[in-house]
Each structure stands twice: as C-alpha cells, then as structure tokens.
PDB file of N, CA and C in Angstrom:
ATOM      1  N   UNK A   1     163.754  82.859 145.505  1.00  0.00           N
ATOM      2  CA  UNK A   1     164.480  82.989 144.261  1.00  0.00           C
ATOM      3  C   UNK A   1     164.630  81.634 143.571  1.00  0.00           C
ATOM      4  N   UNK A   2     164.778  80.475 144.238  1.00  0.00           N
ATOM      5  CA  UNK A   2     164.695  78.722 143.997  1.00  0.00           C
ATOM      6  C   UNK A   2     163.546  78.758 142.889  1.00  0.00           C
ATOM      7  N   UNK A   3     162.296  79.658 143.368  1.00  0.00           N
ATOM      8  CA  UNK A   3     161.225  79.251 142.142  1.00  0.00           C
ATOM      9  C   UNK A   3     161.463  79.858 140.817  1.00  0.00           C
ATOM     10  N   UNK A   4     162.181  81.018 141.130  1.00  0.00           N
ATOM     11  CA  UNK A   4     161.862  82.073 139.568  1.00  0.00           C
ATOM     12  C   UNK A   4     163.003  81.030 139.118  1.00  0.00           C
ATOM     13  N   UNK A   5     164.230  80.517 139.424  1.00  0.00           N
ATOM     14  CA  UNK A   5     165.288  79.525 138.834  1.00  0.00           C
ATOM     15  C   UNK A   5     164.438  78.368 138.134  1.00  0.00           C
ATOM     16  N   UNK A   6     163.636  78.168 138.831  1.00  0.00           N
ATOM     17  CA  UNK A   6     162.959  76.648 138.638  1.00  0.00           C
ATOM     18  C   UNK A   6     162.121  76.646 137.852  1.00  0.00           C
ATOM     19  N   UNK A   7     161.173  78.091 137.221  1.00  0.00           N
ATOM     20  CA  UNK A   7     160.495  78.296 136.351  1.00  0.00           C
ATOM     21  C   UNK A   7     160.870  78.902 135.089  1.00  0.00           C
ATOM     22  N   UNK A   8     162.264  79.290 135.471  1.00  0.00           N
ATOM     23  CA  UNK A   8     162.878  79.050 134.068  1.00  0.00           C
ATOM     24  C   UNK A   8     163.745  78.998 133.340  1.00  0.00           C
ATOM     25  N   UNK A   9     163.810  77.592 134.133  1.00  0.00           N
ATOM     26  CA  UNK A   9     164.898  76.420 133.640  1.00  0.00           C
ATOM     27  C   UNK A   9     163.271  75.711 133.139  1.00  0.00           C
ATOM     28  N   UNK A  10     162.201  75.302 133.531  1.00  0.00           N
ATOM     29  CA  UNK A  10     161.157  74.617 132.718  1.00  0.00           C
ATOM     30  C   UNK A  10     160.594  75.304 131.853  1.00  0.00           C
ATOM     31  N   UNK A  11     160.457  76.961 131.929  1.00  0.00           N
ATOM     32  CA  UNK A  11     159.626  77.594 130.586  1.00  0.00           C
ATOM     33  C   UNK A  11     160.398  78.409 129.917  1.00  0.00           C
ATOM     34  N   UNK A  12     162.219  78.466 130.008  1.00  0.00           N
ATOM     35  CA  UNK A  12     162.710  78.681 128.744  1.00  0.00           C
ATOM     36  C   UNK A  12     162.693  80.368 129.236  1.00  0.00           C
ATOM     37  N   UNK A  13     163.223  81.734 127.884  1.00  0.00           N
ATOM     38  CA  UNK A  13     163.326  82.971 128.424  1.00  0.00           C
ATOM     39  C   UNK A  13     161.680  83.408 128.641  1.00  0.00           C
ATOM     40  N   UNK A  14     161.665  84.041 129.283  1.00  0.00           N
ATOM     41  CA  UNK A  14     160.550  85.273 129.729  1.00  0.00           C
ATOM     42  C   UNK A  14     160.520  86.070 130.403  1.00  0.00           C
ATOM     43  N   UNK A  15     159.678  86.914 130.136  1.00  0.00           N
ATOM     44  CA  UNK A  15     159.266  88.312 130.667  1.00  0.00           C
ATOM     45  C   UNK A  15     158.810  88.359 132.104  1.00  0.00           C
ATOM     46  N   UNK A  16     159.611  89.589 132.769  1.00  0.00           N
ATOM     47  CA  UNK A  16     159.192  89.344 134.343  1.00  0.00           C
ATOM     48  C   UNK A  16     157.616  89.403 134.524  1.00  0.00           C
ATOM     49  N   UNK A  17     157.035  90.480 134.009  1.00  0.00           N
ATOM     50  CA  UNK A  17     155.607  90.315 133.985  1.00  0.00           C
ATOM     51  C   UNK A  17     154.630  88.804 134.483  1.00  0.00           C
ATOM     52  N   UNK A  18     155.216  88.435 133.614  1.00  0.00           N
ATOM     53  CA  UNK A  18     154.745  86.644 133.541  1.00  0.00           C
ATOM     54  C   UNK A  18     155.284  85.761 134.632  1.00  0.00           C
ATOM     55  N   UNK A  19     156.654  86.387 134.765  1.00  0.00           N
ATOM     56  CA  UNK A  19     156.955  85.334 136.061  1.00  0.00           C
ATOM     57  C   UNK A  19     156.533  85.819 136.982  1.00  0.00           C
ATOM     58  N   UNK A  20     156.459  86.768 137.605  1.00  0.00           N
ATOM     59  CA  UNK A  20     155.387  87.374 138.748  1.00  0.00           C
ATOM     60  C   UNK A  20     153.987  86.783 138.423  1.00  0.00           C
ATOM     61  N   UNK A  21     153.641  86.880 137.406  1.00  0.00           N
ATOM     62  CA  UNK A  21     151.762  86.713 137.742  1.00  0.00           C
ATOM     63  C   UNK A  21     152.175  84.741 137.456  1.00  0.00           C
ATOM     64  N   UNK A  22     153.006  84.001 137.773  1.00  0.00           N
ATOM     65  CA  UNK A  22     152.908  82.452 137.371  1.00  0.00           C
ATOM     66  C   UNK A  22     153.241  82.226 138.891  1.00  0.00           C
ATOM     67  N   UNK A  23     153.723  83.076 139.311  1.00  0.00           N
ATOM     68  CA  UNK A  23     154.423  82.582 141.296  1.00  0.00           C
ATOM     69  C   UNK A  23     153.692  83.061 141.813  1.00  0.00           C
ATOM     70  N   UNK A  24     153.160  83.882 141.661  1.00  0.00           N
ATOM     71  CA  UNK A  24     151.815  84.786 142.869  1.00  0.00           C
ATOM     72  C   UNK A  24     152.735  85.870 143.293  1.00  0.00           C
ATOM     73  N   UNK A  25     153.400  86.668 142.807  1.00  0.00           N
ATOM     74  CA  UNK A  25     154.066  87.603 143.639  1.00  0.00           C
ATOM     75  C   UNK A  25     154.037  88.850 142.846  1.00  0.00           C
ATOM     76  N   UNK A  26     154.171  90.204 143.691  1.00  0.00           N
ATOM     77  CA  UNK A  26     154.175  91.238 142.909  1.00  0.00           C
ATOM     78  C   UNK A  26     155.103  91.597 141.597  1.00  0.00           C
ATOM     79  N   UNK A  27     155.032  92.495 141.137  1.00  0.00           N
ATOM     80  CA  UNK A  27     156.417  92.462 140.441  1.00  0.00           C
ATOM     81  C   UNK A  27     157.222  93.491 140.767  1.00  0.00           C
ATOM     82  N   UNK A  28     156.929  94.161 141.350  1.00  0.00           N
ATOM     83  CA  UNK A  28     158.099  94.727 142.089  1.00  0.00           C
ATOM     84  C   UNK A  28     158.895  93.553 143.074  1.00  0.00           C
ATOM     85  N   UNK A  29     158.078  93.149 143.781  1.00  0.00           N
ATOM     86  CA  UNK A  29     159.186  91.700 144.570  1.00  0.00           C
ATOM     87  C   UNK A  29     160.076  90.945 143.090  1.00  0.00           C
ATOM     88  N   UNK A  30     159.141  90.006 142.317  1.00  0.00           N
ATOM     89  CA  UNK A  30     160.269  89.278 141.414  1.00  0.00           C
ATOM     90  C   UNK A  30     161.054  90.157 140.636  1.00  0.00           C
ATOM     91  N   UNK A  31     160.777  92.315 140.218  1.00  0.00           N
ATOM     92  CA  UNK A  31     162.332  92.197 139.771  1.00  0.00           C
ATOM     93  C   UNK A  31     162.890  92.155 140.410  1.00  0.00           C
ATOM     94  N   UNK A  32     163.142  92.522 141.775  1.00  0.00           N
ATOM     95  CA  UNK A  32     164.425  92.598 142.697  1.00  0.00           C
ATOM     96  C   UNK A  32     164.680  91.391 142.886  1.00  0.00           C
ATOM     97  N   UNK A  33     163.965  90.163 143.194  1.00  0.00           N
ATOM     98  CA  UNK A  33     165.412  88.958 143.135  1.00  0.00           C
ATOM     99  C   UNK A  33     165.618  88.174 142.042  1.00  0.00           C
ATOM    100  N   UNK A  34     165.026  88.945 140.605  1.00  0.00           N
ATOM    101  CA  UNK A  34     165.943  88.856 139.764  1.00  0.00           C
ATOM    102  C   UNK A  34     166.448  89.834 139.464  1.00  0.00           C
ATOM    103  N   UNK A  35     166.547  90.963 139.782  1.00  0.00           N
ATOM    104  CA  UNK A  35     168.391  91.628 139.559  1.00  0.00           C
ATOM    105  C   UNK A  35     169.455  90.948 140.453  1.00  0.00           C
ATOM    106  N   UNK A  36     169.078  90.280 141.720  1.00  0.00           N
ATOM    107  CA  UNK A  36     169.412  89.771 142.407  1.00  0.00           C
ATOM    108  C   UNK A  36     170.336  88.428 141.848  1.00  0.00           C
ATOM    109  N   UNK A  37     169.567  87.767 141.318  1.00  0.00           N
ATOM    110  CA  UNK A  37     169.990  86.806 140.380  1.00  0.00           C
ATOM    111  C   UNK A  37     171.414  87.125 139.259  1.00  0.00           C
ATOM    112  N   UNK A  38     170.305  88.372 139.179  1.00  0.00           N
ATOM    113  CA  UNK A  38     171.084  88.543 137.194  1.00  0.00           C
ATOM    114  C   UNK A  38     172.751  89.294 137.973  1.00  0.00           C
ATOM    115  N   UNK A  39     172.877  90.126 139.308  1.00  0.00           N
ATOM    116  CA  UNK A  39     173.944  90.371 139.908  1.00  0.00           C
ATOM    117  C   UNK A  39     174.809  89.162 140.519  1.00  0.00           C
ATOM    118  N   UNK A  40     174.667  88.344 140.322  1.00  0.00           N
ATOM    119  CA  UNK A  40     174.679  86.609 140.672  1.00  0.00           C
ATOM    120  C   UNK A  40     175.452  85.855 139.542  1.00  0.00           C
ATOM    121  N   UNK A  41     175.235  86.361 137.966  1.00  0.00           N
ATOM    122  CA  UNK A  41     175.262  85.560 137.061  1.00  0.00           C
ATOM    123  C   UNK A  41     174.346  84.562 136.454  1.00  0.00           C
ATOM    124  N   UNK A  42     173.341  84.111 137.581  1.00  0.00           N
ATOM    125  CA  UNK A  42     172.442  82.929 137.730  1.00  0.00           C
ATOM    126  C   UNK A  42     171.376  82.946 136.444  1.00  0.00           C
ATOM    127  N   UNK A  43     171.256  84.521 136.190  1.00  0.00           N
ATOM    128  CA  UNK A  43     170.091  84.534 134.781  1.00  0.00           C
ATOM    129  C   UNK A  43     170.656  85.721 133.987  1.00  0.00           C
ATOM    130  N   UNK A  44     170.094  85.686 132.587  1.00  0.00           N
ATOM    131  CA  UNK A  44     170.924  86.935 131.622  1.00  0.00           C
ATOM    132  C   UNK A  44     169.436  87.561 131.616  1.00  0.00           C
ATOM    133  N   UNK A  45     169.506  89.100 131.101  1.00  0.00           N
ATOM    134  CA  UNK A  45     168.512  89.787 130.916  1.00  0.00           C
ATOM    135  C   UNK A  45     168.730  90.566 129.771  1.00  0.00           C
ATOM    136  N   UNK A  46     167.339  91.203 129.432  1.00  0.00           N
ATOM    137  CA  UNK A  46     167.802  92.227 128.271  1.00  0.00           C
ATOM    138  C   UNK A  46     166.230  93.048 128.163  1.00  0.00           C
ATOM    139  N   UNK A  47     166.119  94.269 127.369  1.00  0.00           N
ATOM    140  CA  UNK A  47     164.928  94.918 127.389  1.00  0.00           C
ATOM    141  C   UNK A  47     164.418  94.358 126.366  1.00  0.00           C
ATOM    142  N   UNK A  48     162.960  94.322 126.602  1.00  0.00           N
ATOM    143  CA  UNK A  48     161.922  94.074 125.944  1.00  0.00           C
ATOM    144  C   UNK A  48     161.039  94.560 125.493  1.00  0.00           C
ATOM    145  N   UNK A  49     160.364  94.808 124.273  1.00  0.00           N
ATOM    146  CA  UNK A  49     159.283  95.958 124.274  1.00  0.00           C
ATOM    147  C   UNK A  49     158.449  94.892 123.020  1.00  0.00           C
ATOM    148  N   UNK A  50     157.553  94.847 123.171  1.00  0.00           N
ATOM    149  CA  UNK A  50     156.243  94.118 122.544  1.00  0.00           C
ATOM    150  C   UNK A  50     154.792  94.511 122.423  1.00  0.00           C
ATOM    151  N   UNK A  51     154.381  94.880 121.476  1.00  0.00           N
ATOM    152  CA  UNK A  51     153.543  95.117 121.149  1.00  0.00           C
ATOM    153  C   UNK A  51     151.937  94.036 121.269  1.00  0.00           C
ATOM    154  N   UNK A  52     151.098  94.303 122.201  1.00  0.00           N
ATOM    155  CA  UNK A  52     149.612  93.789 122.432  1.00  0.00           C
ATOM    156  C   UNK A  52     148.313  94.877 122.516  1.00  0.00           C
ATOM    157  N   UNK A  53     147.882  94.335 121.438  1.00  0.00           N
ATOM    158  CA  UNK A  53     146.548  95.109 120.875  1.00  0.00           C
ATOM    159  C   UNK A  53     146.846  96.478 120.204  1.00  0.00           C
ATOM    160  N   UNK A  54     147.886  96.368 119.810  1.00  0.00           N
ATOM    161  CA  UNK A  54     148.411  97.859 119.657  1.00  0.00           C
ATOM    162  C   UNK A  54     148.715  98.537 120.887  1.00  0.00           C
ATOM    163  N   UNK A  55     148.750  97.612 121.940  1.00  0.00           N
ATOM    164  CA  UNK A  55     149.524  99.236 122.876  1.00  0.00           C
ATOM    165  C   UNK A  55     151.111  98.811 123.040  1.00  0.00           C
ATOM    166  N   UNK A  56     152.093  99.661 123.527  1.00  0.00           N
ATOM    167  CA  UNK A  56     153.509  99.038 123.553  1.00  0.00           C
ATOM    168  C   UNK A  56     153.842  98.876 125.081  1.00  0.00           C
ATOM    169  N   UNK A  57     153.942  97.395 125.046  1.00  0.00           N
ATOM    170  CA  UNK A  57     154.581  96.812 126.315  1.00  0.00           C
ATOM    171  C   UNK A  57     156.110  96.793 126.760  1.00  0.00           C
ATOM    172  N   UNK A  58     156.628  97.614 127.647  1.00  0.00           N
ATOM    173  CA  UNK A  58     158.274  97.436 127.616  1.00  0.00           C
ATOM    174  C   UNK A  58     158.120  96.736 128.834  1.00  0.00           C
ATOM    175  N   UNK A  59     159.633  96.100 128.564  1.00  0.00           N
ATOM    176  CA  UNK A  59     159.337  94.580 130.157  1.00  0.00           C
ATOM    177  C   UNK A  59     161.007  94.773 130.105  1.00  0.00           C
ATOM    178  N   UNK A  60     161.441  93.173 130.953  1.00  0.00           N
ATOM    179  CA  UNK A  60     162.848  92.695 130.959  1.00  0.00           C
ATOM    180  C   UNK A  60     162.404  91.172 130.608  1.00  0.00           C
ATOM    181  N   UNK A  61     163.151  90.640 129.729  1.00  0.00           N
ATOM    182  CA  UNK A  61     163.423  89.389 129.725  1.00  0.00           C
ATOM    183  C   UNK A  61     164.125  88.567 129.883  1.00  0.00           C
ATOM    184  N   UNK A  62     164.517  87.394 130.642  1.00  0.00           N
ATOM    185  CA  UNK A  62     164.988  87.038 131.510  1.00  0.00           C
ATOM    186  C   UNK A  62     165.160  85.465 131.133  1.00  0.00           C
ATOM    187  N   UNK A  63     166.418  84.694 130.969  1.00  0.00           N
ATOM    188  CA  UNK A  63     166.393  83.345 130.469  1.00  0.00           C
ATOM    189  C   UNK A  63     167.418  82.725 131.818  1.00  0.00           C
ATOM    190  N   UNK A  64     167.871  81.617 132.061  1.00  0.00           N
ATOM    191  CA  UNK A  64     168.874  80.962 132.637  1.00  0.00           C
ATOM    192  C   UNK A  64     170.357  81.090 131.994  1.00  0.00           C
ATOM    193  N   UNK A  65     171.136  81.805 132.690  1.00  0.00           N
ATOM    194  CA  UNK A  65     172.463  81.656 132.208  1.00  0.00           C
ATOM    195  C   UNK A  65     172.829  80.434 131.653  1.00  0.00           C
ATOM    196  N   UNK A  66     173.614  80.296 130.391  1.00  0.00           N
ATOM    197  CA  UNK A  66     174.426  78.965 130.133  1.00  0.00           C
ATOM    198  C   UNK A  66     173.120  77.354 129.732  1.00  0.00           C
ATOM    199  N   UNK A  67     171.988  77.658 130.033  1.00  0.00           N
ATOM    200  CA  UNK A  67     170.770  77.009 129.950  1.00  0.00           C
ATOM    201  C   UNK A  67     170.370  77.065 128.581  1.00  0.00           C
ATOM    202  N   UNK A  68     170.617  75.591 127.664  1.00  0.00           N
ATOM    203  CA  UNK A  68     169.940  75.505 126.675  1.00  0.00           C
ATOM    204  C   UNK A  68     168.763  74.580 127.296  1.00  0.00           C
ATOM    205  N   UNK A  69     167.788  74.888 126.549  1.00  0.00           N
ATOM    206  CA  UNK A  69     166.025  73.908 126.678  1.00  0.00           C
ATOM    207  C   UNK A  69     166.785  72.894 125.858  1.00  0.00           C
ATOM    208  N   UNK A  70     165.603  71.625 125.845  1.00  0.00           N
ATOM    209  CA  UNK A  70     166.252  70.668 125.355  1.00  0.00           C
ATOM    210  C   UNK A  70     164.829  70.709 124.211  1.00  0.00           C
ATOM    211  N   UNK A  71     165.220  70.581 123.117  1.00  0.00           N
ATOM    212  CA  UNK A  71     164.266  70.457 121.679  1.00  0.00           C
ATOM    213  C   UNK A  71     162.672  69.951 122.040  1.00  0.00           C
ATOM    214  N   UNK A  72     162.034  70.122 121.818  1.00  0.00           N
ATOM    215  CA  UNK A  72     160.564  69.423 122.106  1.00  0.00           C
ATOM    216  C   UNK A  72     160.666  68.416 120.806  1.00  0.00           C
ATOM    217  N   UNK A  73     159.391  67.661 120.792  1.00  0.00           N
ATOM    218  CA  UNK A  73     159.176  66.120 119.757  1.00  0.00           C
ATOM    219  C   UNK A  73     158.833  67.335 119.136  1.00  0.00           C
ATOM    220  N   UNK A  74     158.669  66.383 117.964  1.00  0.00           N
ATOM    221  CA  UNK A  74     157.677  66.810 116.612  1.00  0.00           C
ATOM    222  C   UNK A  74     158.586  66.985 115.713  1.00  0.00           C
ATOM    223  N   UNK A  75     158.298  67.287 114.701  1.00  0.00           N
ATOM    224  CA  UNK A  75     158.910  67.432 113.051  1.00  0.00           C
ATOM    225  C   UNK A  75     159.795  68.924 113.317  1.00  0.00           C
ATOM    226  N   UNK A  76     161.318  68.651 112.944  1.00  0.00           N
ATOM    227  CA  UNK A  76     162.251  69.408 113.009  1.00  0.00           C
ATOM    228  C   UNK A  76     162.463  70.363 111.734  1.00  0.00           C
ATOM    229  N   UNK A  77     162.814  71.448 111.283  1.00  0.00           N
ATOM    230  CA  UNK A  77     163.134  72.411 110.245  1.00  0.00           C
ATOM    231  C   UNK A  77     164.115  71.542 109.636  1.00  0.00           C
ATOM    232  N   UNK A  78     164.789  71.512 108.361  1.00  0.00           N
ATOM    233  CA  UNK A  78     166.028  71.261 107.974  1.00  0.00           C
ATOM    234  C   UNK A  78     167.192  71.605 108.549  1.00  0.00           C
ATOM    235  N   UNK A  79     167.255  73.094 108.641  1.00  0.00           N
ATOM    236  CA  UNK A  79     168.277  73.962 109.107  1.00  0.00           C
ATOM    237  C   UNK A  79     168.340  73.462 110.842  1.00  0.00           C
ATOM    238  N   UNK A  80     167.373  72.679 111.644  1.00  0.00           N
ATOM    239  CA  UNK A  80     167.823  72.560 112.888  1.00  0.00           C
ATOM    240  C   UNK A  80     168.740  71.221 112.795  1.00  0.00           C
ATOM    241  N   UNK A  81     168.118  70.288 111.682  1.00  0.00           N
ATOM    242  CA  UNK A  81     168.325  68.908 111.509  1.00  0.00           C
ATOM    243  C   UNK A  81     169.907  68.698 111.399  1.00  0.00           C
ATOM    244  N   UNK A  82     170.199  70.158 110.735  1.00  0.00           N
ATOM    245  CA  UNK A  82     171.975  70.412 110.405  1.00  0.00           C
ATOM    246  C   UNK A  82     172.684  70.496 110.976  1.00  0.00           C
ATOM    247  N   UNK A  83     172.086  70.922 112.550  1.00  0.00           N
ATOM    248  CA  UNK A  83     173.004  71.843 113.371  1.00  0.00           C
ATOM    249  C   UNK A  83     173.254  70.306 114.490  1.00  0.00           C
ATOM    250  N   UNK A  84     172.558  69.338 114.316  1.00  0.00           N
ATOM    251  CA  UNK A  84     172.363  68.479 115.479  1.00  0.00           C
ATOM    252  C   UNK A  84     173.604  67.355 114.827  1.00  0.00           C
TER     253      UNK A  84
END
C-alpha cells in the first residue's frame, strides 16, 4: 500500500486502472488496498466515467487526502497568479 501512497503523492489524482497497470499488480488487488486506504482516510475517491474512442470507461479516482501537488515551472494563467 507504501507504493500506491507513493505514486500518488508524485502523479497527483488518478484512476485505479492506471495505478494497477504503473505497479504491476492486478486491479482487483490495488482496489482493495485502496478501499483499504480510502477506509483509512489516507486517499479520497470518487466515480469516474471517461470517455476513449468513443467507448465509456467508468473507473474510481483516487488523489491523496489533504495533498496539494506543488505547481510545475512554466508560464502561469492570470487567475492562478491571483490566488498565490
């Protein structure tokens, strides 16, 4: 469970889909220790449904509780420039 924490706190919210196929593990294993988690507090979740190639993908997506990312470089919007 140390890795799915550790992958995303570095890649920000995502879809279990993705975190299973980035750790090598099924996804039936990573949802259960992230409900595990999310029964924990440790990560927030919510449903997902996304559309690829036209077919409809429903998932869970999954971020770090209380975890803001920290801004990447490059040229900022106005409206972010405001908030800082």
């Amino acid at each position: 469970m140390n890795e799915i924490l550790q992958y995303l706190k570095t890649n920000g919210e995502t879809v279990d889909l993705d975190i299973a196929a980035a750790l090598g593990m099924s996804l039936v294993k990573a949802r259960n220790h992230l409900l595990e988690l999310s029964a924990k507090g440790d990560v927030m979740s919510c449903h997902s449904i996304k559309f690829v190639d036209g077919k409809k993908v429903e998932g869970m997506s999954y971020r770090l509780a209380g975890f803001i990312l920290k801004a990447k470089p490059g040229a900022k919007s106005k409206a972010q420039l405001k908030l800082q």
